[in-house]
C-alpha atoms as a PDB file:
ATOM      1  CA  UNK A   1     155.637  19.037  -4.009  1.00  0.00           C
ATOM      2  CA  UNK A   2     155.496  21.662  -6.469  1.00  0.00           C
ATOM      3  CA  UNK A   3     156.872  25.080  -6.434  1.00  0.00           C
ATOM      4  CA  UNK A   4     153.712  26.938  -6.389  1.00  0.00           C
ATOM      5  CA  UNK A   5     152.722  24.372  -3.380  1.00  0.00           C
ATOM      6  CA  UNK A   6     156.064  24.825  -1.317  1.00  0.00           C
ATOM      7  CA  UNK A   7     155.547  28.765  -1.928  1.00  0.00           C
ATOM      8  CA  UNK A   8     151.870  28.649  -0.441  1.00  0.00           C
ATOM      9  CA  UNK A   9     152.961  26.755   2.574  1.00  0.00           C
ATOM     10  CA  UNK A  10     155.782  29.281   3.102  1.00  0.00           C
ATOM     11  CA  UNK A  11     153.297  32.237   2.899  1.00  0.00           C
ATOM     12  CA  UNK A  12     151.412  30.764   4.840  1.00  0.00           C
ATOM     13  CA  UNK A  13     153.913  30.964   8.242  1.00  0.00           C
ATOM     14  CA  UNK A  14     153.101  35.581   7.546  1.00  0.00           C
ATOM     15  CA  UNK A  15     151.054  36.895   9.752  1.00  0.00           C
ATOM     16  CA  UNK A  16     148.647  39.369   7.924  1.00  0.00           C
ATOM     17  CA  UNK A  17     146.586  42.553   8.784  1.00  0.00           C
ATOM     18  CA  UNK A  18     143.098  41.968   7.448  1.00  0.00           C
ATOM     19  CA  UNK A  19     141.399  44.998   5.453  1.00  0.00           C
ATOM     20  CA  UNK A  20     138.452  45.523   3.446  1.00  0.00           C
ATOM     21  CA  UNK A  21     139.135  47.774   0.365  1.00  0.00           C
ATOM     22  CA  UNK A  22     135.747  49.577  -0.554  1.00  0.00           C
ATOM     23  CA  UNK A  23     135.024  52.214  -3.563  1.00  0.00           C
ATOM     24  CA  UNK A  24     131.974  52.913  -5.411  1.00  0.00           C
ATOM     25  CA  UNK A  25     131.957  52.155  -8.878  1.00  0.00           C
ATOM     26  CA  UNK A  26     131.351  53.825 -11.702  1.00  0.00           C
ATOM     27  CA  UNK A  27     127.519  52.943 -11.816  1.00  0.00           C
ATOM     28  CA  UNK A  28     127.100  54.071  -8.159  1.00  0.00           C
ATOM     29  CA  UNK A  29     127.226  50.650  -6.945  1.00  0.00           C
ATOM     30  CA  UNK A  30     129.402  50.191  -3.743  1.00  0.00           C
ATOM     31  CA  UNK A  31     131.858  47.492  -3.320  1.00  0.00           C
ATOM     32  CA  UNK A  32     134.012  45.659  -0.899  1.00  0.00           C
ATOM     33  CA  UNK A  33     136.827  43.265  -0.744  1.00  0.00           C
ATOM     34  CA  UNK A  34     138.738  41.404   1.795  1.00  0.00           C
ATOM     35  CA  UNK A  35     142.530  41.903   1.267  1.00  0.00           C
ATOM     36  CA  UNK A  36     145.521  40.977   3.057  1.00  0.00           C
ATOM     37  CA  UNK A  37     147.922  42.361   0.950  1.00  0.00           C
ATOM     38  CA  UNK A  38     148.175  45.814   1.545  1.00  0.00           C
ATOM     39  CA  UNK A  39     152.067  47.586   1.935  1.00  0.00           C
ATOM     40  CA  UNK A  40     153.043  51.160   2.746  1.00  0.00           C
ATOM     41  CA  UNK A  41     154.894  52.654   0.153  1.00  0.00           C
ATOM     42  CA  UNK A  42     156.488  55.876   0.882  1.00  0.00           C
ATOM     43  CA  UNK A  43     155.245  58.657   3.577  1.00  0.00           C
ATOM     44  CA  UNK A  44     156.531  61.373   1.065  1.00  0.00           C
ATOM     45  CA  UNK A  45     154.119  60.893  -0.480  1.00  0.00           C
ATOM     46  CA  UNK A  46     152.006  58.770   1.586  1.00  0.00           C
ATOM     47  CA  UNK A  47     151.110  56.052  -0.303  1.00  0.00           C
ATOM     48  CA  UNK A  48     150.604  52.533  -0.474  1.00  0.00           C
ATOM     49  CA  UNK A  49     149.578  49.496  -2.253  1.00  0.00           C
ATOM     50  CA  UNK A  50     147.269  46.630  -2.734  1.00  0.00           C
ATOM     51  CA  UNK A  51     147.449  43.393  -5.196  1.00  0.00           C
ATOM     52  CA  UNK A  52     143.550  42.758  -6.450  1.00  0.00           C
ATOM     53  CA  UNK A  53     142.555  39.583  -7.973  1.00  0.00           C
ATOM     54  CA  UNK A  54     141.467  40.755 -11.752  1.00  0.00           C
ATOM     55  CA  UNK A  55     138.420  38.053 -11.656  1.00  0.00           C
ATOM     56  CA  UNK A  56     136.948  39.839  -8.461  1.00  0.00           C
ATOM     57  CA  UNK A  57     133.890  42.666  -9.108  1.00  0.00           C
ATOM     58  CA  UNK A  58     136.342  45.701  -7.585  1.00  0.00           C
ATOM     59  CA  UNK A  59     138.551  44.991  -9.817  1.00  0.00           C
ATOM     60  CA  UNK A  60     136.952  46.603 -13.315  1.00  0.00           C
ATOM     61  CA  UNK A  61     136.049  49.545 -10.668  1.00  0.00           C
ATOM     62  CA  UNK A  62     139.381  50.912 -10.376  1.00  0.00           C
ATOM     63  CA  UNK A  63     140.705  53.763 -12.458  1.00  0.00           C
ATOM     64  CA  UNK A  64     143.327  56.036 -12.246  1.00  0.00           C
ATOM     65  CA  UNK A  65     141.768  58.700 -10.265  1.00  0.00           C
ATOM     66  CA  UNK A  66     139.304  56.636  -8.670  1.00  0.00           C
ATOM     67  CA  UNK A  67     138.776  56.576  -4.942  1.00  0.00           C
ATOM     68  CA  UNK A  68     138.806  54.142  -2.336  1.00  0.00           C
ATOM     69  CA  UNK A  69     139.183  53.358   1.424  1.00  0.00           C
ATOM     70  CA  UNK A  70     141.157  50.642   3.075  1.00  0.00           C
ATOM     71  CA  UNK A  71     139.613  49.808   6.649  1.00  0.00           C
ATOM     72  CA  UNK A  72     141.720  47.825   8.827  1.00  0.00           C
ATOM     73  CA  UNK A  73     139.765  45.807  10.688  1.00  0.00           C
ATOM     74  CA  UNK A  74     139.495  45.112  14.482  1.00  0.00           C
ATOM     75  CA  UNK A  75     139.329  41.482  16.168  1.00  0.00           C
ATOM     76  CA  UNK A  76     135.480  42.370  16.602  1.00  0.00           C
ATOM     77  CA  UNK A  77     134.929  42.506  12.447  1.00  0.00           C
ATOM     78  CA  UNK A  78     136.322  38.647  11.534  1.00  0.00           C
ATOM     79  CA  UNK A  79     132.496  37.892  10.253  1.00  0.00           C
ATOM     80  CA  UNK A  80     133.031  41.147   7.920  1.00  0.00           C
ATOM     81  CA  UNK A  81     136.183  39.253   6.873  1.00  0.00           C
ATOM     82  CA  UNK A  82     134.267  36.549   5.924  1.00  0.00           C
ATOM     83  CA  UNK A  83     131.903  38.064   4.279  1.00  0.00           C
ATOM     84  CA  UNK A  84     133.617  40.533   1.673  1.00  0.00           C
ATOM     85  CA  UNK A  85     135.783  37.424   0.739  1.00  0.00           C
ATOM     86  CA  UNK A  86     132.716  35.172  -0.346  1.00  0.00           C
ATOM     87  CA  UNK A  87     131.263  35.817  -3.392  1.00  0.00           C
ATOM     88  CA  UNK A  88     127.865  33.916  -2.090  1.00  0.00           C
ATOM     89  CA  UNK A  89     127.604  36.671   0.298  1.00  0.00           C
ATOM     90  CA  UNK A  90     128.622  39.263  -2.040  1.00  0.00           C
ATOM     91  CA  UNK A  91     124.579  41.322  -1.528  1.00  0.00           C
ATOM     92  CA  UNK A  92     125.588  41.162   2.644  1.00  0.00           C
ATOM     93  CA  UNK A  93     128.823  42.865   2.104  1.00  0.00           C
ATOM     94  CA  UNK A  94     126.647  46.632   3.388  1.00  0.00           C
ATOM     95  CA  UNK A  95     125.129  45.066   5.524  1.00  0.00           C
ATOM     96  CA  UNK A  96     126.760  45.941   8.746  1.00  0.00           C
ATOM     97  CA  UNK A  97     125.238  49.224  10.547  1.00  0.00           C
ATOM     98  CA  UNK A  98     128.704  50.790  10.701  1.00  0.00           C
ATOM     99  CA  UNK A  99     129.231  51.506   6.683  1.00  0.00           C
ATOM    100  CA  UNK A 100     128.966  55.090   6.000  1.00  0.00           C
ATOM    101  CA  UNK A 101     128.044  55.545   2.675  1.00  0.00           C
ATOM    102  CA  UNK A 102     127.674  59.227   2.058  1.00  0.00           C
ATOM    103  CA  UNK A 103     130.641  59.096  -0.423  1.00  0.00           C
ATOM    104  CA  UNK A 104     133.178  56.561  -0.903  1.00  0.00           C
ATOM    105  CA  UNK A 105     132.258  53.792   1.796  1.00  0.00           C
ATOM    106  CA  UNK A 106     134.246  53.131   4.766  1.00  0.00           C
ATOM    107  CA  UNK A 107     133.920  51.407   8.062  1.00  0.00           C
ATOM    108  CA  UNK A 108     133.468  53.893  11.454  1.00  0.00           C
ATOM    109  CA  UNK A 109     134.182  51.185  13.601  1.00  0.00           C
ATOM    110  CA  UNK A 110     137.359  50.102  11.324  1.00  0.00           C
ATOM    111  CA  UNK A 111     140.662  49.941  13.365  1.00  0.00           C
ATOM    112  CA  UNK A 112     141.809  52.719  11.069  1.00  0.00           C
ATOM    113  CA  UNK A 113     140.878  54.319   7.867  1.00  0.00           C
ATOM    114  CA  UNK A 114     142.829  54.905   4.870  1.00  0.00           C
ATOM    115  CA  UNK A 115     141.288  57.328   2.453  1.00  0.00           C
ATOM    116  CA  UNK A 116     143.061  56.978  -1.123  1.00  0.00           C
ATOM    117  CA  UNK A 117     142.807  57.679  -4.740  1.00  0.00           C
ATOM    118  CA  UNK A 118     144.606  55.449  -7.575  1.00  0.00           C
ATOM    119  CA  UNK A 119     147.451  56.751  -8.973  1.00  0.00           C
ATOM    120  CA  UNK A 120     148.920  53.677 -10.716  1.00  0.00           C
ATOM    121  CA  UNK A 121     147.569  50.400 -11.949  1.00  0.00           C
ATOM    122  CA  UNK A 122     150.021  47.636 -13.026  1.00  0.00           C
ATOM    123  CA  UNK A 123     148.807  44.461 -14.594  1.00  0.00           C
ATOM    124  CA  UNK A 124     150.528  41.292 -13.077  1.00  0.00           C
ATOM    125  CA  UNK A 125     149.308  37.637 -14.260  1.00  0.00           C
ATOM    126  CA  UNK A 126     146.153  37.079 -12.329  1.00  0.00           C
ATOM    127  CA  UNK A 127     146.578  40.618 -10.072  1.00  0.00           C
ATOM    128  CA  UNK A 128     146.984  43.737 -10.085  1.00  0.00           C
ATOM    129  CA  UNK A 129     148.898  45.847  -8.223  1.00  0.00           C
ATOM    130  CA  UNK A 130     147.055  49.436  -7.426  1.00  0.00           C
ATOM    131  CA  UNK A 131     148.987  52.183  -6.352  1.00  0.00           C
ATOM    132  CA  UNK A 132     146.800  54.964  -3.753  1.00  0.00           C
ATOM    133  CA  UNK A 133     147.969  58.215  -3.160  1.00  0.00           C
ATOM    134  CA  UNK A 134     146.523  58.365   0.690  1.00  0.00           C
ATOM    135  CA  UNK A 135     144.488  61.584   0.975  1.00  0.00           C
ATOM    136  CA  UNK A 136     143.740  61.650   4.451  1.00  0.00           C
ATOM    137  CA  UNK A 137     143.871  58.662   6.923  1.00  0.00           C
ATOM    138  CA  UNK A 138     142.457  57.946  11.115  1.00  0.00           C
ATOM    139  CA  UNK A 139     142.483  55.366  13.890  1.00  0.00           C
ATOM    140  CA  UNK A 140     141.512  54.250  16.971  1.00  0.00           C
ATOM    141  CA  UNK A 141     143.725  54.630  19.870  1.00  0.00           C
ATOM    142  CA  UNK A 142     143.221  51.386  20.929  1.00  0.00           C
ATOM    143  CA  UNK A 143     145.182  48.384  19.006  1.00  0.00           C
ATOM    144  CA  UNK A 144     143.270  45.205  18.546  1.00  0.00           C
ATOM    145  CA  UNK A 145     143.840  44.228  14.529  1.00  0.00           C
ATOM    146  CA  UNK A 146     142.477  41.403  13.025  1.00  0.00           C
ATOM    147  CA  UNK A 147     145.764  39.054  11.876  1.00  0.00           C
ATOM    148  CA  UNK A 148     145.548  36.262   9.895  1.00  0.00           C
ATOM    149  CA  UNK A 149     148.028  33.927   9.885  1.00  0.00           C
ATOM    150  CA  UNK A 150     148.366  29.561   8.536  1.00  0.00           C
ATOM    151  CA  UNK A 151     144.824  29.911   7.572  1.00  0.00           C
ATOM    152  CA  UNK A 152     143.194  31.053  10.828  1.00  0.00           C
ATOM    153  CA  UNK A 153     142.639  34.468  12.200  1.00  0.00           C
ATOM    154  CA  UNK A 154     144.339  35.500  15.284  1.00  0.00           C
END
């Protein structure tokens, strides 16, 4: 096996938190992403961040300054999942009665919100690493995340 094959398997045994990144870009178009790899950074200050994919449509749409939301998603949302990570499905992404869109879109029903804005962007072979600087964040009280974990969500 090769090394990039032995690493995927061993990824694979992580169990992930699954989140939808969403912003508006610059042409007032929403957008929306599944991502697994989100990581708290510091609490002082709060911040955190995600890897994007540079061939996926968010990607162009974030600028230092920018805004986004990550919404952690709840067992309920797995089809939402599936659908912000398929590109065929890309025009379904708003869909789903719960998006507010007043401003930068974000999930009510999400498990919690993370409301950020991009304060570093670091280019890294195929990804990039964004840095948020979280400007205000909420939950539910109840805990019922959507993992994924060996391919299959749990």
């Amino acid at each position: 096996m090769s090394i990039q094959e032995d690493f995927r398997l061993a990824m694979r045994r992580y169990i992930y938190s699954v989140s939808v990144m969403s912003n508006v870009g610059t042409n007032g178009i929403p957008n929306a992403i599944t991502v697994s790899s989100v990581t708290s950074i510091s609490m002082d200050p709060p911040s955190l961040l995600i890897c994007i994919n540079k061939s996926s449509r968010i990607h162009d749409t974030l600028e230092i300054g920018s805004k986004f939301c990550i919404n952690l998603l709840n067992k309920d949302q797995e089809e939402l999942s599936n659908i912000c990570s398929d590109e065929d499905k890309y025009e379904q992404r708003f869909s789903d009665e719960n998006w507010n869109l007043d401003n930068v879109p974000f999930l009510e029903n999400a498990q919690a919100n993370i409301h950020c804005k991009v304060d570093q962007l670091s280019s890294y072979h195929t990804h990039t690493i964004v840095v948020g600087l979280v400007e205000g964040a909420n939950s539910l009280s109840n805990i019922a995340t959507l993992t994924y974990v060996d391919g299959e969500y749990r």
